[in-house]
PDB file of N, CA and C in Angstrom:
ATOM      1  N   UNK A   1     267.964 -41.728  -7.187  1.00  0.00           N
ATOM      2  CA  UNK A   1     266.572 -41.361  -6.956  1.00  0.00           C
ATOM      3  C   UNK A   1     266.251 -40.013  -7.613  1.00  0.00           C
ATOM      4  N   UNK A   2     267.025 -38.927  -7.484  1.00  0.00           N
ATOM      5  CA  UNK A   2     267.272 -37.765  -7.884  1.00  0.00           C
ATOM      6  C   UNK A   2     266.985 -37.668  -9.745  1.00  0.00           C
ATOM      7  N   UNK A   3     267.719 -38.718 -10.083  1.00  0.00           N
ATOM      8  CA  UNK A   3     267.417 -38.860 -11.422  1.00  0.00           C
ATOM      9  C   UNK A   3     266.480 -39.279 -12.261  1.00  0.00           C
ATOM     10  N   UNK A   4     265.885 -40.506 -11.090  1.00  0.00           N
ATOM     11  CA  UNK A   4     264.452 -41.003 -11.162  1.00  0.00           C
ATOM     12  C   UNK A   4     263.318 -40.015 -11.442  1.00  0.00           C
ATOM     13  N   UNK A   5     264.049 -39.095 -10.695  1.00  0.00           N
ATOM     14  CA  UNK A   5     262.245 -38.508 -10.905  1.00  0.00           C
ATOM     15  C   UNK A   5     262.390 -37.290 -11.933  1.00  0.00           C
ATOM     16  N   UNK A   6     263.957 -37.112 -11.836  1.00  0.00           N
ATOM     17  CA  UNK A   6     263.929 -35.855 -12.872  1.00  0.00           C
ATOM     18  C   UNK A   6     263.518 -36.388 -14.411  1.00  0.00           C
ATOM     19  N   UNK A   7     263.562 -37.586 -14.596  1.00  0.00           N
ATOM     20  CA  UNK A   7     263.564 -38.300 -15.576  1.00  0.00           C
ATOM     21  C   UNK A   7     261.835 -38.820 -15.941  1.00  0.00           C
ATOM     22  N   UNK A   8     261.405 -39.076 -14.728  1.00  0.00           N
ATOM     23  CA  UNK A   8     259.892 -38.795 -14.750  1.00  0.00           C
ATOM     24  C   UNK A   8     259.127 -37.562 -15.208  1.00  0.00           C
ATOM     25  N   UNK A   9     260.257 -36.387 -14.196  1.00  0.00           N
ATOM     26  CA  UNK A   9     259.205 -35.130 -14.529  1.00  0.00           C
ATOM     27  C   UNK A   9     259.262 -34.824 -16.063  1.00  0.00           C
ATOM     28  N   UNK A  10     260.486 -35.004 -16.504  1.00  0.00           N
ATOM     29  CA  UNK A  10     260.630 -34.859 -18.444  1.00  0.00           C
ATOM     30  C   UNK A  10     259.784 -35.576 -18.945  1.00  0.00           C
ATOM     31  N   UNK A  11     259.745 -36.905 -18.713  1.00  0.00           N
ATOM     32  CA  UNK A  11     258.652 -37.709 -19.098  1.00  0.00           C
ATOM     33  C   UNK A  11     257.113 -37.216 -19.365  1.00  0.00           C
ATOM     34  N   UNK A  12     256.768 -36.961 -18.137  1.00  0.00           N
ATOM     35  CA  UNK A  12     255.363 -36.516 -17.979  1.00  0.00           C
ATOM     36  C   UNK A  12     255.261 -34.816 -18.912  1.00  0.00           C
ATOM     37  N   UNK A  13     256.940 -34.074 -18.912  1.00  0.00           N
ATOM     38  CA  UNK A  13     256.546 -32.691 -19.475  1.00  0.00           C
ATOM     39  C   UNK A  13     256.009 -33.248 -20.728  1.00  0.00           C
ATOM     40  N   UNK A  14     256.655 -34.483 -21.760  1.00  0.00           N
ATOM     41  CA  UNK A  14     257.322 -34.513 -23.083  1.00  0.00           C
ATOM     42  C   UNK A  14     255.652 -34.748 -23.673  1.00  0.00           C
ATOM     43  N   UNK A  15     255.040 -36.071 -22.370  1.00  0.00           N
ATOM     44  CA  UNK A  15     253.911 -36.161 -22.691  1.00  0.00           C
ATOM     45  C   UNK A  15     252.414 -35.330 -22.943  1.00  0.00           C
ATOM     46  N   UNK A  16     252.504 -34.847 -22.009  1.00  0.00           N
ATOM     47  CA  UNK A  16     251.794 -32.849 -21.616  1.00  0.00           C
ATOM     48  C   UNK A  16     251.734 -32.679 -22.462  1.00  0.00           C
ATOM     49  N   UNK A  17     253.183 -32.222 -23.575  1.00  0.00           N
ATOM     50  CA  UNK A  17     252.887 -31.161 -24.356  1.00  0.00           C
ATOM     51  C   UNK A  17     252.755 -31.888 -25.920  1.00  0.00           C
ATOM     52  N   UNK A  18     252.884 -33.371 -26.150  1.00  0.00           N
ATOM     53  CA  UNK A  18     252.428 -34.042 -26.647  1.00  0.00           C
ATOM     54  C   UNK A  18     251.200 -34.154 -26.976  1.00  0.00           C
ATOM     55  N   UNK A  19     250.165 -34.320 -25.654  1.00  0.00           N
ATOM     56  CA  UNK A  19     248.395 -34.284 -25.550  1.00  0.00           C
ATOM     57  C   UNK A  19     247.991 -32.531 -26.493  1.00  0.00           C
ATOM     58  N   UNK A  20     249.066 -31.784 -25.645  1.00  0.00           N
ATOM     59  CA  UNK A  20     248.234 -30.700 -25.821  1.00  0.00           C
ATOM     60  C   UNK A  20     248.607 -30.420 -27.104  1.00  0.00           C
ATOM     61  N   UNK A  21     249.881 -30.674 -28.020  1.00  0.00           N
ATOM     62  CA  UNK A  21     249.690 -30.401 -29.449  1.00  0.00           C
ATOM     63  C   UNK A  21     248.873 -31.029 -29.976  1.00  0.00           C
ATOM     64  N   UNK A  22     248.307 -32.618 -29.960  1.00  0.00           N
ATOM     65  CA  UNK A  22     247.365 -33.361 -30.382  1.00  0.00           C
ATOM     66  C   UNK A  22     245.881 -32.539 -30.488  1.00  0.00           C
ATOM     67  N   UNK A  23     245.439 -31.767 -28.880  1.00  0.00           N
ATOM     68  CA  UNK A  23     244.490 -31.528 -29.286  1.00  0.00           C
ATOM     69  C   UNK A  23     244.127 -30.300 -30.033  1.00  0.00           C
ATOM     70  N   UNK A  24     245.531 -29.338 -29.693  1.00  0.00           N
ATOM     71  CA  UNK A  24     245.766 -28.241 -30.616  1.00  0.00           C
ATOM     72  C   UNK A  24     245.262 -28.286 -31.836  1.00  0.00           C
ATOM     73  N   UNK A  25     245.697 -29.240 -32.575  1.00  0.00           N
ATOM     74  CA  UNK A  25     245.625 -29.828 -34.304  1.00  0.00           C
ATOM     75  C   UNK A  25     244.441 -30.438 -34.198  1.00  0.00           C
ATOM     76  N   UNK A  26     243.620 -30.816 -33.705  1.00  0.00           N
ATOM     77  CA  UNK A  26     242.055 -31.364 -33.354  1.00  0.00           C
ATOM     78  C   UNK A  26     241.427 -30.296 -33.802  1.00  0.00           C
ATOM     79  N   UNK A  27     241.462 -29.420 -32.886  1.00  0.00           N
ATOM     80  CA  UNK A  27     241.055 -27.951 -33.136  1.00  0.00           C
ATOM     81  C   UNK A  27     241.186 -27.626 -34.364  1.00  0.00           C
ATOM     82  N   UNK A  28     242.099 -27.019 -34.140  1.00  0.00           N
ATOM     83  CA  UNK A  28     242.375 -26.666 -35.695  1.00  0.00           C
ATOM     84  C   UNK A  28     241.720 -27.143 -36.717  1.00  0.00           C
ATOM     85  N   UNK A  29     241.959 -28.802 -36.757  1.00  0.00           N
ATOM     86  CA  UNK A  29     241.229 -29.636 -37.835  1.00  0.00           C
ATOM     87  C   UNK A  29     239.777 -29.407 -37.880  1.00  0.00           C
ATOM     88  N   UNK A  30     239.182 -29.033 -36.458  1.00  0.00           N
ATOM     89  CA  UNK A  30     237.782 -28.976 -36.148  1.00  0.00           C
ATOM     90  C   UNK A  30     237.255 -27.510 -36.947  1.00  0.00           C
ATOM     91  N   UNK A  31     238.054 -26.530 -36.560  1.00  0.00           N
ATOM     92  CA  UNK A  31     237.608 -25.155 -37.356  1.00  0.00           C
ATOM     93  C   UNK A  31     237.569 -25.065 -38.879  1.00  0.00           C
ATOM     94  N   UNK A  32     238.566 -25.671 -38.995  1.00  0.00           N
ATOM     95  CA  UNK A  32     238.614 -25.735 -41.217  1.00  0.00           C
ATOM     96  C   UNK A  32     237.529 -26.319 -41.334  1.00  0.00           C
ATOM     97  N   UNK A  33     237.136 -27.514 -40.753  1.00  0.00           N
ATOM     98  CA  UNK A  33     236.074 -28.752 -41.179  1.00  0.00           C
ATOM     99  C   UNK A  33     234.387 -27.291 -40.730  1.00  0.00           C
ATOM    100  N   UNK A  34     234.554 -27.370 -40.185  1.00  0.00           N
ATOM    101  CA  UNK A  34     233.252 -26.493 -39.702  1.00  0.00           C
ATOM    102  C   UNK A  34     233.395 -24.986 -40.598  1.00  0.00           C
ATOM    103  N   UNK A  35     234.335 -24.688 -40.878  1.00  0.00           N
ATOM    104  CA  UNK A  35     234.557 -23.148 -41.951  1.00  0.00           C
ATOM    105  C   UNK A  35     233.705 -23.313 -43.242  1.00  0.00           C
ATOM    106  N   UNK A  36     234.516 -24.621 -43.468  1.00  0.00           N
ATOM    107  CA  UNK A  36     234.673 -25.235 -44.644  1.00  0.00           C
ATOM    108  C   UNK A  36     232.834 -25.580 -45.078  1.00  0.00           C
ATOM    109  N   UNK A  37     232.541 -26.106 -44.312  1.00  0.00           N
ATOM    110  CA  UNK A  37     230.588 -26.923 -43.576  1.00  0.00           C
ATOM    111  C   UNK A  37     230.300 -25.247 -43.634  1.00  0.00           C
ATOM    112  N   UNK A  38     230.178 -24.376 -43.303  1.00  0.00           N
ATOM    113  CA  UNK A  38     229.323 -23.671 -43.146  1.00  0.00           C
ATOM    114  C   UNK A  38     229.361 -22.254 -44.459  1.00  0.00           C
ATOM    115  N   UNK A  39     230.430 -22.254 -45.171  1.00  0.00           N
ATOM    116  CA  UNK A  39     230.752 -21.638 -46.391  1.00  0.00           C
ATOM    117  C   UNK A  39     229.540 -22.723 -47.228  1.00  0.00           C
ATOM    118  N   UNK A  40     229.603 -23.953 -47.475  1.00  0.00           N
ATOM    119  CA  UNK A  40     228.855 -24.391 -48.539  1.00  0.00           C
ATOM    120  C   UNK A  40     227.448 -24.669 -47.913  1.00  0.00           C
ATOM    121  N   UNK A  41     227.374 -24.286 -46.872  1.00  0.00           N
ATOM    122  CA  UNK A  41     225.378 -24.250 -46.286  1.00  0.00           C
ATOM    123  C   UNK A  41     225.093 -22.574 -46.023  1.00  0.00           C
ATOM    124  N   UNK A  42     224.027 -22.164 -45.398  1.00  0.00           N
ATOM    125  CA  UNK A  42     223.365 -21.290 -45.311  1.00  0.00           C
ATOM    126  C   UNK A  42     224.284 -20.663 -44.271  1.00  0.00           C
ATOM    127  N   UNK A  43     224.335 -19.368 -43.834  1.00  0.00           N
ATOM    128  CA  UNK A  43     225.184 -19.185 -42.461  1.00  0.00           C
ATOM    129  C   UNK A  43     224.754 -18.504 -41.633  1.00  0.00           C
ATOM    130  N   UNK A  44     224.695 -19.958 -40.492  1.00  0.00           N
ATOM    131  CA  UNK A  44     223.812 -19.415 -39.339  1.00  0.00           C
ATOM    132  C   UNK A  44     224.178 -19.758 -37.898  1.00  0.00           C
ATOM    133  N   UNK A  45     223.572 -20.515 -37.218  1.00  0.00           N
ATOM    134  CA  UNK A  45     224.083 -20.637 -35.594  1.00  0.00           C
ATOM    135  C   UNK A  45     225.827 -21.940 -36.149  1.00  0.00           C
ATOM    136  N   UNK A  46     225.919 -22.855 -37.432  1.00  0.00           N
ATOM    137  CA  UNK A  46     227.395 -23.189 -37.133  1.00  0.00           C
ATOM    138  C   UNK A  46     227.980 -22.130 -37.709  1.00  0.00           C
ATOM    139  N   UNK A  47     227.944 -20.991 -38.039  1.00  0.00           N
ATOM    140  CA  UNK A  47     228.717 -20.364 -38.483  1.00  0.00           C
ATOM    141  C   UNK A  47     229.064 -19.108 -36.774  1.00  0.00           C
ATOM    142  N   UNK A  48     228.443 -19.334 -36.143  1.00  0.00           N
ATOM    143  CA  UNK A  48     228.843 -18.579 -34.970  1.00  0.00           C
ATOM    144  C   UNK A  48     229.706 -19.799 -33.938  1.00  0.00           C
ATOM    145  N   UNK A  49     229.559 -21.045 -33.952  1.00  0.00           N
ATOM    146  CA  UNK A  49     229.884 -21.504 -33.646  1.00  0.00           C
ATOM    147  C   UNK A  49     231.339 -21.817 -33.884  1.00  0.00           C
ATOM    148  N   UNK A  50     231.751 -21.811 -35.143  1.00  0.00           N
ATOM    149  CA  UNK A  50     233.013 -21.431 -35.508  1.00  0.00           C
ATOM    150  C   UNK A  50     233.976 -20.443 -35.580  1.00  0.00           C
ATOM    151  N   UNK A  51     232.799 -19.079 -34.873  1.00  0.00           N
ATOM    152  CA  UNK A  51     233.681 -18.017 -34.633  1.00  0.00           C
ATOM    153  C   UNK A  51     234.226 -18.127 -33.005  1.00  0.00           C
ATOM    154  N   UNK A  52     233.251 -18.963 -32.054  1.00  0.00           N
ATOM    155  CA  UNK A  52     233.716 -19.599 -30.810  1.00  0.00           C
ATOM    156  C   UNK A  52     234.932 -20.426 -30.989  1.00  0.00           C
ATOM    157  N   UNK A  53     234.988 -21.243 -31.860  1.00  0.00           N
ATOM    158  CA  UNK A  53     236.107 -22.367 -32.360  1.00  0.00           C
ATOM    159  C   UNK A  53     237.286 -21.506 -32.418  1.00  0.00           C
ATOM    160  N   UNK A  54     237.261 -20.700 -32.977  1.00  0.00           N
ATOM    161  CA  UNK A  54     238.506 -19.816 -33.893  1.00  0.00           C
ATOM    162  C   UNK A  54     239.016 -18.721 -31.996  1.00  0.00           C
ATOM    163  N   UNK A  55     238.590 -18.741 -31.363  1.00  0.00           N
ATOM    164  CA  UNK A  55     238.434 -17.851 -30.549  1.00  0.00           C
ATOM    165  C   UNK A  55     239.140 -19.030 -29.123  1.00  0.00           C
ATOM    166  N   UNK A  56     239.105 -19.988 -29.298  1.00  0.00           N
ATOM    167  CA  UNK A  56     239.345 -20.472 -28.571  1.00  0.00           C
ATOM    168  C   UNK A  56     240.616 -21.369 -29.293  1.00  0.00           C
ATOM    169  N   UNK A  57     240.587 -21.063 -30.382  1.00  0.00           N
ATOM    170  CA  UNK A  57     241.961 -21.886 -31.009  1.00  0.00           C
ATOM    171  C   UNK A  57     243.282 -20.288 -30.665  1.00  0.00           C
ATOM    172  N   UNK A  58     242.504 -19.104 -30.143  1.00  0.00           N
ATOM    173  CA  UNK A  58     243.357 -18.221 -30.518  1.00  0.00           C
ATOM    174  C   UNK A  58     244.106 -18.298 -28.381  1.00  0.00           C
ATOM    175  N   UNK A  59     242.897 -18.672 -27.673  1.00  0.00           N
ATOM    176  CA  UNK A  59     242.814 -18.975 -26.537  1.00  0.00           C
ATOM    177  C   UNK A  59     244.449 -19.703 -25.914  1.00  0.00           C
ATOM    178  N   UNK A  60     244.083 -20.959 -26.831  1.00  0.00           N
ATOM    179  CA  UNK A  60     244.843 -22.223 -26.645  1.00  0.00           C
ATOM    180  C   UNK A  60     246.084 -22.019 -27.279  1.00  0.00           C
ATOM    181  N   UNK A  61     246.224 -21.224 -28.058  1.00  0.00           N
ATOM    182  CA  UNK A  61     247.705 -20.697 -28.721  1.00  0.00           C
ATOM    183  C   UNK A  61     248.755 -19.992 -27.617  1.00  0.00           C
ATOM    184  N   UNK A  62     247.913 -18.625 -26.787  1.00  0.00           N
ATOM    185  CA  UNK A  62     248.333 -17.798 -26.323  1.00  0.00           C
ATOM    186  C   UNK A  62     248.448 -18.738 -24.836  1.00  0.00           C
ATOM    187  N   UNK A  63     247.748 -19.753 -24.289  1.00  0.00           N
ATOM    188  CA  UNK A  63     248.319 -20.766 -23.356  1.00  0.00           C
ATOM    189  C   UNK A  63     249.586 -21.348 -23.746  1.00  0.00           C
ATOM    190  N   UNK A  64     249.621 -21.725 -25.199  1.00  0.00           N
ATOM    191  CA  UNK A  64     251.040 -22.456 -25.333  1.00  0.00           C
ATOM    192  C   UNK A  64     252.135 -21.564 -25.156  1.00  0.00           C
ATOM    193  N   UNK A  65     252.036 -20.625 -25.718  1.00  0.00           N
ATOM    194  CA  UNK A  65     253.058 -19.895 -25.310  1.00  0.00           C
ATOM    195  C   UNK A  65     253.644 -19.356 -24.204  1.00  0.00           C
ATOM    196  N   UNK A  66     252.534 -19.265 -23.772  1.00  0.00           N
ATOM    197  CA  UNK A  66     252.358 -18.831 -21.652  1.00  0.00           C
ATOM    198  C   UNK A  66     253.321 -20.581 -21.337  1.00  0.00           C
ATOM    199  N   UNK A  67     252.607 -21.316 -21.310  1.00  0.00           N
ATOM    200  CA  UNK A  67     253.139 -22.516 -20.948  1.00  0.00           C
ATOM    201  C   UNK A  67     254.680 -22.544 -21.615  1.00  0.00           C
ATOM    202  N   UNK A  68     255.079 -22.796 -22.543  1.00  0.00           N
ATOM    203  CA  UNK A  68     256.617 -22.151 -22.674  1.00  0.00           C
ATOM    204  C   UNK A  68     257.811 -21.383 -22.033  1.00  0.00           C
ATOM    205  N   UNK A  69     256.775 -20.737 -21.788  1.00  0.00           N
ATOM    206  CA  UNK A  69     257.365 -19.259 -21.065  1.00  0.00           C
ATOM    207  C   UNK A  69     257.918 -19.800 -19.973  1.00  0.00           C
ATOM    208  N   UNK A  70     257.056 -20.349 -18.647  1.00  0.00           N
ATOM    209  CA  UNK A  70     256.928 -21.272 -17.521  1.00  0.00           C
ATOM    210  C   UNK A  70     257.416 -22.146 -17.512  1.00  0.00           C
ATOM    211  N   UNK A  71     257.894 -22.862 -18.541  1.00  0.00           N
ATOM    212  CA  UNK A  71     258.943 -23.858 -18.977  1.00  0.00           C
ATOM    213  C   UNK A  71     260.276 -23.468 -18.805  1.00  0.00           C
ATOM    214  N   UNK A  72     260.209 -22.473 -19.928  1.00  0.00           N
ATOM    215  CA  UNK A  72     261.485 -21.894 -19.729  1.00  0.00           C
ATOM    216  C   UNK A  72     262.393 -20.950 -18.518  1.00  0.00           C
ATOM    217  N   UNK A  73     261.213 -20.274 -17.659  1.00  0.00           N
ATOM    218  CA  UNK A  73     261.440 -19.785 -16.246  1.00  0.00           C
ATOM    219  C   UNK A  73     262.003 -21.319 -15.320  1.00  0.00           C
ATOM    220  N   UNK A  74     261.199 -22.123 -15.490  1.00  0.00           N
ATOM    221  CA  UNK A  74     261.735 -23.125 -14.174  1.00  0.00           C
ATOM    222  C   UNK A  74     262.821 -23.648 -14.767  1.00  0.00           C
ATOM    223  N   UNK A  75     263.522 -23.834 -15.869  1.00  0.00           N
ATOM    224  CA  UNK A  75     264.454 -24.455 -16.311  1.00  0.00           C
ATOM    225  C   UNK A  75     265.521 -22.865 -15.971  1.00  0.00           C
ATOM    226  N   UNK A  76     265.500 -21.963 -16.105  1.00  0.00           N
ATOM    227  CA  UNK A  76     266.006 -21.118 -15.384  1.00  0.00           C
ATOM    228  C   UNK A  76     266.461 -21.028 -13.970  1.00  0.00           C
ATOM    229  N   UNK A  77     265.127 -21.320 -13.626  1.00  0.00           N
ATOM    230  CA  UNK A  77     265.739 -21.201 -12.002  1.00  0.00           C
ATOM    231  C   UNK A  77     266.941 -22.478 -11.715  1.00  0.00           C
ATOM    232  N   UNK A  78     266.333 -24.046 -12.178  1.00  0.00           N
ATOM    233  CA  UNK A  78     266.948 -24.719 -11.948  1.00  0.00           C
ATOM    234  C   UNK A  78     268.578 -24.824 -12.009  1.00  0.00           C
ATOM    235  N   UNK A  79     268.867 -23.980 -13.410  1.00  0.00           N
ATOM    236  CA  UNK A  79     270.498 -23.791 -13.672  1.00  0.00           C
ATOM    237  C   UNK A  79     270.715 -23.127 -12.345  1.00  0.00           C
ATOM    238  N   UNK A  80     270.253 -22.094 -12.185  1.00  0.00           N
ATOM    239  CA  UNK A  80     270.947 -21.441 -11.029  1.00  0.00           C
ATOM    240  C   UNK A  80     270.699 -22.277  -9.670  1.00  0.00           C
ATOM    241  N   UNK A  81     270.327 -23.304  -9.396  1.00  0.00           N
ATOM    242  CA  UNK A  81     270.122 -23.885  -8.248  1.00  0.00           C
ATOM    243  C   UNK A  81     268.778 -23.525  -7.296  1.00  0.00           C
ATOM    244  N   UNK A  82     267.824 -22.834  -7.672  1.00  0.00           N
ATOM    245  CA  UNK A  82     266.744 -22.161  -6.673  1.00  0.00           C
ATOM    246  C   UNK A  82     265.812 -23.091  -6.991  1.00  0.00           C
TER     247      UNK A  82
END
C-alpha cells in the first residue's frame, strides 16, 4: 500500500511539473509571438501587454524554482525519516 501511493505521489509530481513546463513554453511562445506582433505594428496598448507577459514569464520562472526548492526539502526530510 505504502508503495501504492508513493508511486502515485511521483506520478502526480512527474505530471505537475509536466503541465507546468507545458504552460511555461506557452508563455514563452506567447511573448515572442506578441514581441514579435508588436515590433512590426505601431506600439501601443499590445506592446504593454507584453511587458505584463514578460513579467509574469519572469513570475512563473522564480515559482519553478521555489517549487524545486520544496521538492527538494521534502525529499530531504523523507531520507531522514521526518
Amino acid at each position: 500500500m505504502l508503495i501504492q501511493l508513493t508511486l502515485l505521489k511521483n506520478s502526480v509530481a512527474i505530471i505537475t511539473d509536466q503541465v507546468v513546463t507545458i504552460l511555461s513554453f506557452m508563455l514563452i511562445g506567447i511573448t515572442i509571438y506578441g514581441l514579435l506582433k508588436s515590433f512590426g505594428r505601431s506600439i501601443g496598448l499590445f506592446f504593454w501587454f507584453n511587458i505584463i507577459l514578460l513579467a509574469n514569464l519572469w513570475i512563473l520562472m522564480g515559482a519553478l524554482t521555489g517549487w524545486e526548492y520544496i521538492k527538494e526539502l521534502l525529499h530531504i526530510k523523507n531520507l531522514f525519516g521526518g
